[in-house]
PDB file of N, CA and C in Angstrom:
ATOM      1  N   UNK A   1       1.537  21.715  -3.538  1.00  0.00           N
ATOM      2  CA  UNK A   1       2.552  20.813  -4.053  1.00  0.00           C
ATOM      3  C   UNK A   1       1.850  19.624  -4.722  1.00  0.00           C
ATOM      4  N   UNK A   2       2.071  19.341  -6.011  1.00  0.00           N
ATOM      5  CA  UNK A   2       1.703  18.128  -6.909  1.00  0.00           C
ATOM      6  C   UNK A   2       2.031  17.030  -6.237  1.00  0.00           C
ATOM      7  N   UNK A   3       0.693  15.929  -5.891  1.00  0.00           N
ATOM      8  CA  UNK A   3       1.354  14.505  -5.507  1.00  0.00           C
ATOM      9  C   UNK A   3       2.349  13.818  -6.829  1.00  0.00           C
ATOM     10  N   UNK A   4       3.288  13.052  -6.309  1.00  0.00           N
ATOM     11  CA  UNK A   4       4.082  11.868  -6.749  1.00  0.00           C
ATOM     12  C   UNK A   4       3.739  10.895  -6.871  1.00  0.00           C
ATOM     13  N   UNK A   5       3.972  10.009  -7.823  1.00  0.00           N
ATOM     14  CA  UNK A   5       3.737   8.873  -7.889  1.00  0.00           C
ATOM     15  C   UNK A   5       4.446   8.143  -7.693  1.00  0.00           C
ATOM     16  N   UNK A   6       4.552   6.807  -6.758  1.00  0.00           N
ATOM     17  CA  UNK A   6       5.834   6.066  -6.584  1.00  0.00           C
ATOM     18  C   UNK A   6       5.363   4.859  -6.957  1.00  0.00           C
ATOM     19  N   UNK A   7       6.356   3.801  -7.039  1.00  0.00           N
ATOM     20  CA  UNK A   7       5.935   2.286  -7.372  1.00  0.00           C
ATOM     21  C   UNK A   7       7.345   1.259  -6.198  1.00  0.00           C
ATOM     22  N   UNK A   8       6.615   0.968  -5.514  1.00  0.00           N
ATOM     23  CA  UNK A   8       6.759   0.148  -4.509  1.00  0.00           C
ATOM     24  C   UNK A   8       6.535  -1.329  -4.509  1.00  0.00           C
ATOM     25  N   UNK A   9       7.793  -2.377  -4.475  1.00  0.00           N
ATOM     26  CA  UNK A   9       7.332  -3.517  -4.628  1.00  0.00           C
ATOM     27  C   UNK A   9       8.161  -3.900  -3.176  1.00  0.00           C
ATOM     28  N   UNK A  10       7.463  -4.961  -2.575  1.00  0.00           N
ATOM     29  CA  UNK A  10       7.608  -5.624  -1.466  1.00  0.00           C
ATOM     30  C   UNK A  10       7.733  -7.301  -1.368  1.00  0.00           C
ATOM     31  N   UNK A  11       8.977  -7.811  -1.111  1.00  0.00           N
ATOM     32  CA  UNK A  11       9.451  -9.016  -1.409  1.00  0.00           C
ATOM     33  C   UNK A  11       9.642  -9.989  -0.271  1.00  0.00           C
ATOM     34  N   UNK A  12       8.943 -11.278  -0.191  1.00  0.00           N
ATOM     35  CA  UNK A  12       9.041 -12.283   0.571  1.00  0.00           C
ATOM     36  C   UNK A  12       7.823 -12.652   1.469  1.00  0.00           C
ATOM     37  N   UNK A  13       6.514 -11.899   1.112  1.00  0.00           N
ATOM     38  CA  UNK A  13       5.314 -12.386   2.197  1.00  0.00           C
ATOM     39  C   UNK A  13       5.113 -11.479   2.993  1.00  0.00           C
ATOM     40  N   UNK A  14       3.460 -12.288   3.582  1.00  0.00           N
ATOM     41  CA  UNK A  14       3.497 -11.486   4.568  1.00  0.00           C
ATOM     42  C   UNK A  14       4.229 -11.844   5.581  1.00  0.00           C
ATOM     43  N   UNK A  15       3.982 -10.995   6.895  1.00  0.00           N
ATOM     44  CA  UNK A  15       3.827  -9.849   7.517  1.00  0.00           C
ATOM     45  C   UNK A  15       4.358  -8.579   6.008  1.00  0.00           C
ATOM     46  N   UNK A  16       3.379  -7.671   5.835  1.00  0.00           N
ATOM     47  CA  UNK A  16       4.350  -6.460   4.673  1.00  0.00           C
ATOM     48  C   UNK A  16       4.297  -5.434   5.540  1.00  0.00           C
ATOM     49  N   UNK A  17       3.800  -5.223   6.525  1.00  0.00           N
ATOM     50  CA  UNK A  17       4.590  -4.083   7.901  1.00  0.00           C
ATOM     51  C   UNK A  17       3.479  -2.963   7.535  1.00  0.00           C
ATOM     52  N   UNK A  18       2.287  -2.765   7.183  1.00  0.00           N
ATOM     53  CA  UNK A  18       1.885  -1.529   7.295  1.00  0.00           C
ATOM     54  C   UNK A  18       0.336  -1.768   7.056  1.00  0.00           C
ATOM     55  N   UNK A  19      -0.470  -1.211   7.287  1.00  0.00           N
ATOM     56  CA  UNK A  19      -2.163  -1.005   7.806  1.00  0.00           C
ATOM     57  C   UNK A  19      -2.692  -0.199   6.499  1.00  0.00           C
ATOM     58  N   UNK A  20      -3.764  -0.502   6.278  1.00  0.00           N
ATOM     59  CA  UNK A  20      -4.696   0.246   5.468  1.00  0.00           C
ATOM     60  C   UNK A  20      -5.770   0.722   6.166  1.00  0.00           C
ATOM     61  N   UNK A  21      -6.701   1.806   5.225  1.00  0.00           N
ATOM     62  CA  UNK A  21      -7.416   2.734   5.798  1.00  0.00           C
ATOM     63  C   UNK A  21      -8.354   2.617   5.225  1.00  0.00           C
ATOM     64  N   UNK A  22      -9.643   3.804   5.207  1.00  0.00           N
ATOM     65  CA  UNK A  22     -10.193   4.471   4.330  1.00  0.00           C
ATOM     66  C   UNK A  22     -11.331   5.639   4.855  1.00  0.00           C
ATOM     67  N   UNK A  23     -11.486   6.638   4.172  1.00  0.00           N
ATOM     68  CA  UNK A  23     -12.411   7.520   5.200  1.00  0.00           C
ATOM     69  C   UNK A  23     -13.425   7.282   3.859  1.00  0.00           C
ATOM     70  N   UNK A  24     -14.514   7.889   4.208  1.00  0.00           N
ATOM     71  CA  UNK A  24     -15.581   8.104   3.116  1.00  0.00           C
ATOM     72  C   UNK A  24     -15.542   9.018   1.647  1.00  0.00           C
ATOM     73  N   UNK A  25     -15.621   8.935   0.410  1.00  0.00           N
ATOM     74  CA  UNK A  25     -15.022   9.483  -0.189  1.00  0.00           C
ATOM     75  C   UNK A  25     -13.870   9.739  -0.524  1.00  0.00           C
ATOM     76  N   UNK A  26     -12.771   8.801  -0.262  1.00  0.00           N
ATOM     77  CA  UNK A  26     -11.784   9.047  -0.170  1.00  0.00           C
ATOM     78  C   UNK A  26     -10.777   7.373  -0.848  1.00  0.00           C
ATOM     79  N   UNK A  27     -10.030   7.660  -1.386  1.00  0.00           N
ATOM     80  CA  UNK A  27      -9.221   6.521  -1.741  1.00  0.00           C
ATOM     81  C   UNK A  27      -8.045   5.698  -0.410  1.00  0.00           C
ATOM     82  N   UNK A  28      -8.430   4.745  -0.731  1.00  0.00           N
ATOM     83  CA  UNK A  28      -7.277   3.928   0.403  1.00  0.00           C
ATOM     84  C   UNK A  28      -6.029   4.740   0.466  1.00  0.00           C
ATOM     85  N   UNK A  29      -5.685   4.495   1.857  1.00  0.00           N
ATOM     86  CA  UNK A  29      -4.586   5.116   2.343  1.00  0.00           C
ATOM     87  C   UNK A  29      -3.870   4.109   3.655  1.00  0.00           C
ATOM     88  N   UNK A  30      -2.263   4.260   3.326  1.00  0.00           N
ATOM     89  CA  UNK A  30      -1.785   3.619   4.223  1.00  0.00           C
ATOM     90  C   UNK A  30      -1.788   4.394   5.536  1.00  0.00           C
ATOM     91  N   UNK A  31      -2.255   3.781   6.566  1.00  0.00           N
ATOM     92  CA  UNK A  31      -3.057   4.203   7.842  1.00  0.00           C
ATOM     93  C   UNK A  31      -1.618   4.205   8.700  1.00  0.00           C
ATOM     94  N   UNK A  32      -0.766   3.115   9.095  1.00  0.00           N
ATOM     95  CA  UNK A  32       0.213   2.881   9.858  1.00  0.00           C
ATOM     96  C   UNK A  32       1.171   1.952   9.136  1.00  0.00           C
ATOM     97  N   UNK A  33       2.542   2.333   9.308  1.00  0.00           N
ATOM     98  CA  UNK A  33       3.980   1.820   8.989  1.00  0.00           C
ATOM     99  C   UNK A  33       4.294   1.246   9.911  1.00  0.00           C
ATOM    100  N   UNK A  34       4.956   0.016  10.180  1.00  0.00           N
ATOM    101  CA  UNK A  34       5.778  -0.496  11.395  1.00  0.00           C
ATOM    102  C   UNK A  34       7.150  -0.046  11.559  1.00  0.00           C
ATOM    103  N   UNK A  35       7.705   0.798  12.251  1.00  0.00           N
ATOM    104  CA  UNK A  35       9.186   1.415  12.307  1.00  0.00           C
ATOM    105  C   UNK A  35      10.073   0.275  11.566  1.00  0.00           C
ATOM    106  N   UNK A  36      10.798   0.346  10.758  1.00  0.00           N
ATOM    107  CA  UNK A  36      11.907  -0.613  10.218  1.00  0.00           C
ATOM    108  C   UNK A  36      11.354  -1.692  10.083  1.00  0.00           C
ATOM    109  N   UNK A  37       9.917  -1.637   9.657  1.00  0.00           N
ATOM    110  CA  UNK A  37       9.428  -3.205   9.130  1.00  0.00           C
ATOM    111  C   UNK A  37      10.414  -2.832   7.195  1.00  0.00           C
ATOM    112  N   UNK A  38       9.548  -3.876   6.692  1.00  0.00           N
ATOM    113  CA  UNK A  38       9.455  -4.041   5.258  1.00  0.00           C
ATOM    114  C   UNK A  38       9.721  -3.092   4.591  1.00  0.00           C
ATOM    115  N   UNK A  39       8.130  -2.495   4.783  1.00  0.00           N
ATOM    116  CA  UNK A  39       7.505  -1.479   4.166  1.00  0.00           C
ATOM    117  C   UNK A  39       7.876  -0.148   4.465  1.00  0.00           C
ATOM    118  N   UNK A  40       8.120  -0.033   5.637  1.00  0.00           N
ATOM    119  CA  UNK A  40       9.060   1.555   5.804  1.00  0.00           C
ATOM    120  C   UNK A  40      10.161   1.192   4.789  1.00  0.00           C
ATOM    121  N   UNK A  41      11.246   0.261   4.959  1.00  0.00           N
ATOM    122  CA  UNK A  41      12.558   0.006   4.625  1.00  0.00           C
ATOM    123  C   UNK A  41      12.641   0.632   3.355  1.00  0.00           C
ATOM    124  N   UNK A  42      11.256   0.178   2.670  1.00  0.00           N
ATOM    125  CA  UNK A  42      11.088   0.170   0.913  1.00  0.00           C
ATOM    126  C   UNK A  42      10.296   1.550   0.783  1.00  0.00           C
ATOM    127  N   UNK A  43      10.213   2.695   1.639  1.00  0.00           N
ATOM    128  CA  UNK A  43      10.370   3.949   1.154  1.00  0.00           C
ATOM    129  C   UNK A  43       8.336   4.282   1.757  1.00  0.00           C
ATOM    130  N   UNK A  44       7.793   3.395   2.454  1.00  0.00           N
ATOM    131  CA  UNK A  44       6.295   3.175   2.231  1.00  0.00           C
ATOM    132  C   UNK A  44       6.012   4.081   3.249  1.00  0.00           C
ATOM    133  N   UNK A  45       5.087   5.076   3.576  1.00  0.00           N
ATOM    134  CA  UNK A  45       4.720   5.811   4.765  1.00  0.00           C
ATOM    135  C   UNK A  45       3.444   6.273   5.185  1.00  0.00           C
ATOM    136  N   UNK A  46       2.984   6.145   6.196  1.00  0.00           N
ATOM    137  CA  UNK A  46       2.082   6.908   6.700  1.00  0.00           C
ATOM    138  C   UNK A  46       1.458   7.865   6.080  1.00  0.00           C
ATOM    139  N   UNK A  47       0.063   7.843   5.297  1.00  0.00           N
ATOM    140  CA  UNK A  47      -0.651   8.937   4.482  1.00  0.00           C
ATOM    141  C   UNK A  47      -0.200   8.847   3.200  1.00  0.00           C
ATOM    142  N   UNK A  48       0.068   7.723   2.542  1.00  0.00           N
ATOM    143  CA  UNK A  48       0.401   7.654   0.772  1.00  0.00           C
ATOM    144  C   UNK A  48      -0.838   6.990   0.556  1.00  0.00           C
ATOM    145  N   UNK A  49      -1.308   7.457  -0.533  1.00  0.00           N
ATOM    146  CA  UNK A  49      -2.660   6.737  -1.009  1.00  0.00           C
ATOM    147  C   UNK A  49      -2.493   5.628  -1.842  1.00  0.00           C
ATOM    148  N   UNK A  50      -2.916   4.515  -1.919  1.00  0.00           N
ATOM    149  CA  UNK A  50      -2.886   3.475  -2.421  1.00  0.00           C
ATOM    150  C   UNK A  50      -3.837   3.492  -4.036  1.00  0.00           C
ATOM    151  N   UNK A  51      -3.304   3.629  -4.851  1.00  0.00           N
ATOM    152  CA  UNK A  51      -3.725   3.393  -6.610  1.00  0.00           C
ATOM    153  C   UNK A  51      -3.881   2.323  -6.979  1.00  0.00           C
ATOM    154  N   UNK A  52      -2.991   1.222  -6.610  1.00  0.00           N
ATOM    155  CA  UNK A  52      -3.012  -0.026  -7.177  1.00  0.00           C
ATOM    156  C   UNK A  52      -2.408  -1.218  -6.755  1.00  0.00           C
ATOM    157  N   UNK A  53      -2.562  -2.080  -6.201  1.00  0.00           N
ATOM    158  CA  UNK A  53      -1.863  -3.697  -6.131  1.00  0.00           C
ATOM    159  C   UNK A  53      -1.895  -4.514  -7.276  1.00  0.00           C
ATOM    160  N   UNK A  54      -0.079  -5.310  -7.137  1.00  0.00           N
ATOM    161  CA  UNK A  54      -0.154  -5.761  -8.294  1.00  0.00           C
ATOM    162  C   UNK A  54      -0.595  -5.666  -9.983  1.00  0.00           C
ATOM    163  N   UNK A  55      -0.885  -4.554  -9.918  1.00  0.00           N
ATOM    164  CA  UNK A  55      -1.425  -4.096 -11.306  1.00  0.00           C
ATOM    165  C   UNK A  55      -2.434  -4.012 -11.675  1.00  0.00           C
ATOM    166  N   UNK A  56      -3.255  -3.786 -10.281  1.00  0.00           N
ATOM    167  CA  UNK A  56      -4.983  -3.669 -10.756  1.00  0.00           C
ATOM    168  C   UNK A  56      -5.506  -2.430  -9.660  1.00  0.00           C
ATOM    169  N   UNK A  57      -6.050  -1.489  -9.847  1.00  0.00           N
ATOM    170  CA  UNK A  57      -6.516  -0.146  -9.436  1.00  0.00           C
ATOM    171  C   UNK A  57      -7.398  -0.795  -8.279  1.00  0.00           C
ATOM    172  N   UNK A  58      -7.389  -0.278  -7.592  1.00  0.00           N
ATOM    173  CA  UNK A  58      -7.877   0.023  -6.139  1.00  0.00           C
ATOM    174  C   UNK A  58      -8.814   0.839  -5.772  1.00  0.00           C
ATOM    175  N   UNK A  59     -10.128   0.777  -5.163  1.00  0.00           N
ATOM    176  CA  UNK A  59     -10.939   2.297  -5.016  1.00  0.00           C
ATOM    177  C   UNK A  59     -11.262   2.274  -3.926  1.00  0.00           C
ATOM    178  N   UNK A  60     -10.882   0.740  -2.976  1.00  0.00           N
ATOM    179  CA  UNK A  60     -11.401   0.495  -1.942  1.00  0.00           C
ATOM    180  C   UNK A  60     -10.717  -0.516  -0.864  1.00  0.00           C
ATOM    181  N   UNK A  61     -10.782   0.281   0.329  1.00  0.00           N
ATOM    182  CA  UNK A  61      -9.761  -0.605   1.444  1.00  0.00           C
ATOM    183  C   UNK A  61     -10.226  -2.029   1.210  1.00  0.00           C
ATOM    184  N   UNK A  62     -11.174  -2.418   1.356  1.00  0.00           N
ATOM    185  CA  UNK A  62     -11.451  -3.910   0.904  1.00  0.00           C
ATOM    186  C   UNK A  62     -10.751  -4.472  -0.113  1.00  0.00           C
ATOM    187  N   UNK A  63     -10.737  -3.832  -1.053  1.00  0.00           N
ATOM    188  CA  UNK A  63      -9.822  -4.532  -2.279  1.00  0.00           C
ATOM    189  C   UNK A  63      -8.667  -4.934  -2.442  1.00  0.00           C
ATOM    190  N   UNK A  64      -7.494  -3.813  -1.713  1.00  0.00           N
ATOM    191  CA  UNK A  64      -6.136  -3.561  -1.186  1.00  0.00           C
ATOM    192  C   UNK A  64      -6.097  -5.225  -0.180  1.00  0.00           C
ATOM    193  N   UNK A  65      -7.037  -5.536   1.092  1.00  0.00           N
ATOM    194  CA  UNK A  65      -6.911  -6.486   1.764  1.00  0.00           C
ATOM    195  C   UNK A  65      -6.956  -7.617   1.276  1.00  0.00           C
ATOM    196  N   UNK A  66      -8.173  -7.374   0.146  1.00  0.00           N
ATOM    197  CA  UNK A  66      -7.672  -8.925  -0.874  1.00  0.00           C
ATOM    198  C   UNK A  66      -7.057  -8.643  -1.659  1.00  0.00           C
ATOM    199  N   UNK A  67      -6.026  -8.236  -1.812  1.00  0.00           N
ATOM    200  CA  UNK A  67      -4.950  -8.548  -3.121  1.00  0.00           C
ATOM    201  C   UNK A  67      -4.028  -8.605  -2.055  1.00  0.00           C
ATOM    202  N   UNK A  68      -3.644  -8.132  -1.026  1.00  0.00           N
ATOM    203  CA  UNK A  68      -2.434  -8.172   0.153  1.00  0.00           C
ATOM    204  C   UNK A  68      -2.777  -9.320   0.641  1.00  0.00           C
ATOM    205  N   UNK A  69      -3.785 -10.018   0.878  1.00  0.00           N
ATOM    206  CA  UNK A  69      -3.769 -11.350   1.600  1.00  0.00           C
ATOM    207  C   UNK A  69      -3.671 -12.516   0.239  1.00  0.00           C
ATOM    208  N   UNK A  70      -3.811 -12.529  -1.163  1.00  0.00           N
ATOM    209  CA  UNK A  70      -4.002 -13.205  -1.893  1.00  0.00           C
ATOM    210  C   UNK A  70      -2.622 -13.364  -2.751  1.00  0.00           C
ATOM    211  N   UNK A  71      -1.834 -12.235  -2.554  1.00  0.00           N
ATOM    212  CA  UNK A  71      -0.385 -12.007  -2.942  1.00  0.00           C
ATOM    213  C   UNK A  71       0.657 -13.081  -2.842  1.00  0.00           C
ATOM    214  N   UNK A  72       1.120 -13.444  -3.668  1.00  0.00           N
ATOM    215  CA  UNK A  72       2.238 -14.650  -3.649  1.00  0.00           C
ATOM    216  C   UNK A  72       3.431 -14.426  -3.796  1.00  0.00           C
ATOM    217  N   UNK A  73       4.213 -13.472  -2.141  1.00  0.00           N
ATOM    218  CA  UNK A  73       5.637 -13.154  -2.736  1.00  0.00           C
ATOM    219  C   UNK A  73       5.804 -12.173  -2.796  1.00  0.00           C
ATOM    220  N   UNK A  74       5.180 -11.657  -3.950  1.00  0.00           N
ATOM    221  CA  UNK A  74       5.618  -9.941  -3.648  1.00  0.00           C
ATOM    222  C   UNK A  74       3.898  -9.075  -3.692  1.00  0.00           C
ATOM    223  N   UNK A  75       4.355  -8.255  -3.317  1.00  0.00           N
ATOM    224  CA  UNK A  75       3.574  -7.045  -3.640  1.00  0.00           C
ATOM    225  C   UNK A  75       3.467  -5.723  -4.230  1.00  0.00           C
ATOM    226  N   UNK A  76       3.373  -5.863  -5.216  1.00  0.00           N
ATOM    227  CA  UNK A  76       3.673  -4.403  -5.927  1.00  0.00           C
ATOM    228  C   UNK A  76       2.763  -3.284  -5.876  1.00  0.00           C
ATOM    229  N   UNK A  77       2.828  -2.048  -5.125  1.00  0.00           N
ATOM    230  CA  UNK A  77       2.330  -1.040  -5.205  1.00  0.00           C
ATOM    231  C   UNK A  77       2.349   0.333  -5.742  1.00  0.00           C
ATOM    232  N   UNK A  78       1.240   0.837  -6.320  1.00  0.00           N
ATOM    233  CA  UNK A  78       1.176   2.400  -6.746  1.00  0.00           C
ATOM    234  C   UNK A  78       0.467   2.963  -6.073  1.00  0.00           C
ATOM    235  N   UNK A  79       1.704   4.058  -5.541  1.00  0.00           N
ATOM    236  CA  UNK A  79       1.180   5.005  -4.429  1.00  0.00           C
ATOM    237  C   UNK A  79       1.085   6.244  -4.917  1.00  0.00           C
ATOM    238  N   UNK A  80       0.260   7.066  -4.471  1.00  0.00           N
ATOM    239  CA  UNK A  80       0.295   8.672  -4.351  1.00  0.00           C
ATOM    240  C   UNK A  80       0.790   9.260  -2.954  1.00  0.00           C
ATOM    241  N   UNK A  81       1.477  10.490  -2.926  1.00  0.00           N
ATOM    242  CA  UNK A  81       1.984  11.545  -1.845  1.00  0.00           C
ATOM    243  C   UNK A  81       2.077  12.286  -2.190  1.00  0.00           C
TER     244      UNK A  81
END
């Protein structure tokens, strides 16, 4: 089955309800959802790979943490599943 691409934006700050990852070789991935946080609410889940914050590509869990902690408001994401 072909991954999807979704675009996910998240409104009002942090707490944004969900964990990042990363294994070796491998692109960031959301690690854990908080049941009926935010980020579930807004469609976000467990094992979607993370492409991009705010509009800038991602290759690395480090990067995802600074643009999620540096974020003003919202957060806009491109995910793969």
């Amino acid at each position: 089955m072909p991954l999807v691409t979704l675009a996910v934006s998240l409104v009002g700050g942090p707490p944004w309800g969900f964990r990042v990852a990363q294994q070796h070789g491998e692109p960031p991935i959301v690690s854990q959802v908080l049941p009926e946080g935010r980020a579930y609410n807004e469609g976000i889940r467990a094992g979607d790979f993370i492409e991009a914050v705010n509009g800038e590509d991602c290759a690395f869990a480090s990067e995802v943490h600074d643009k999620m902690r540096n974020a003003k408001g919202v957060l806009r994401l491109r995910l793969k599943r």
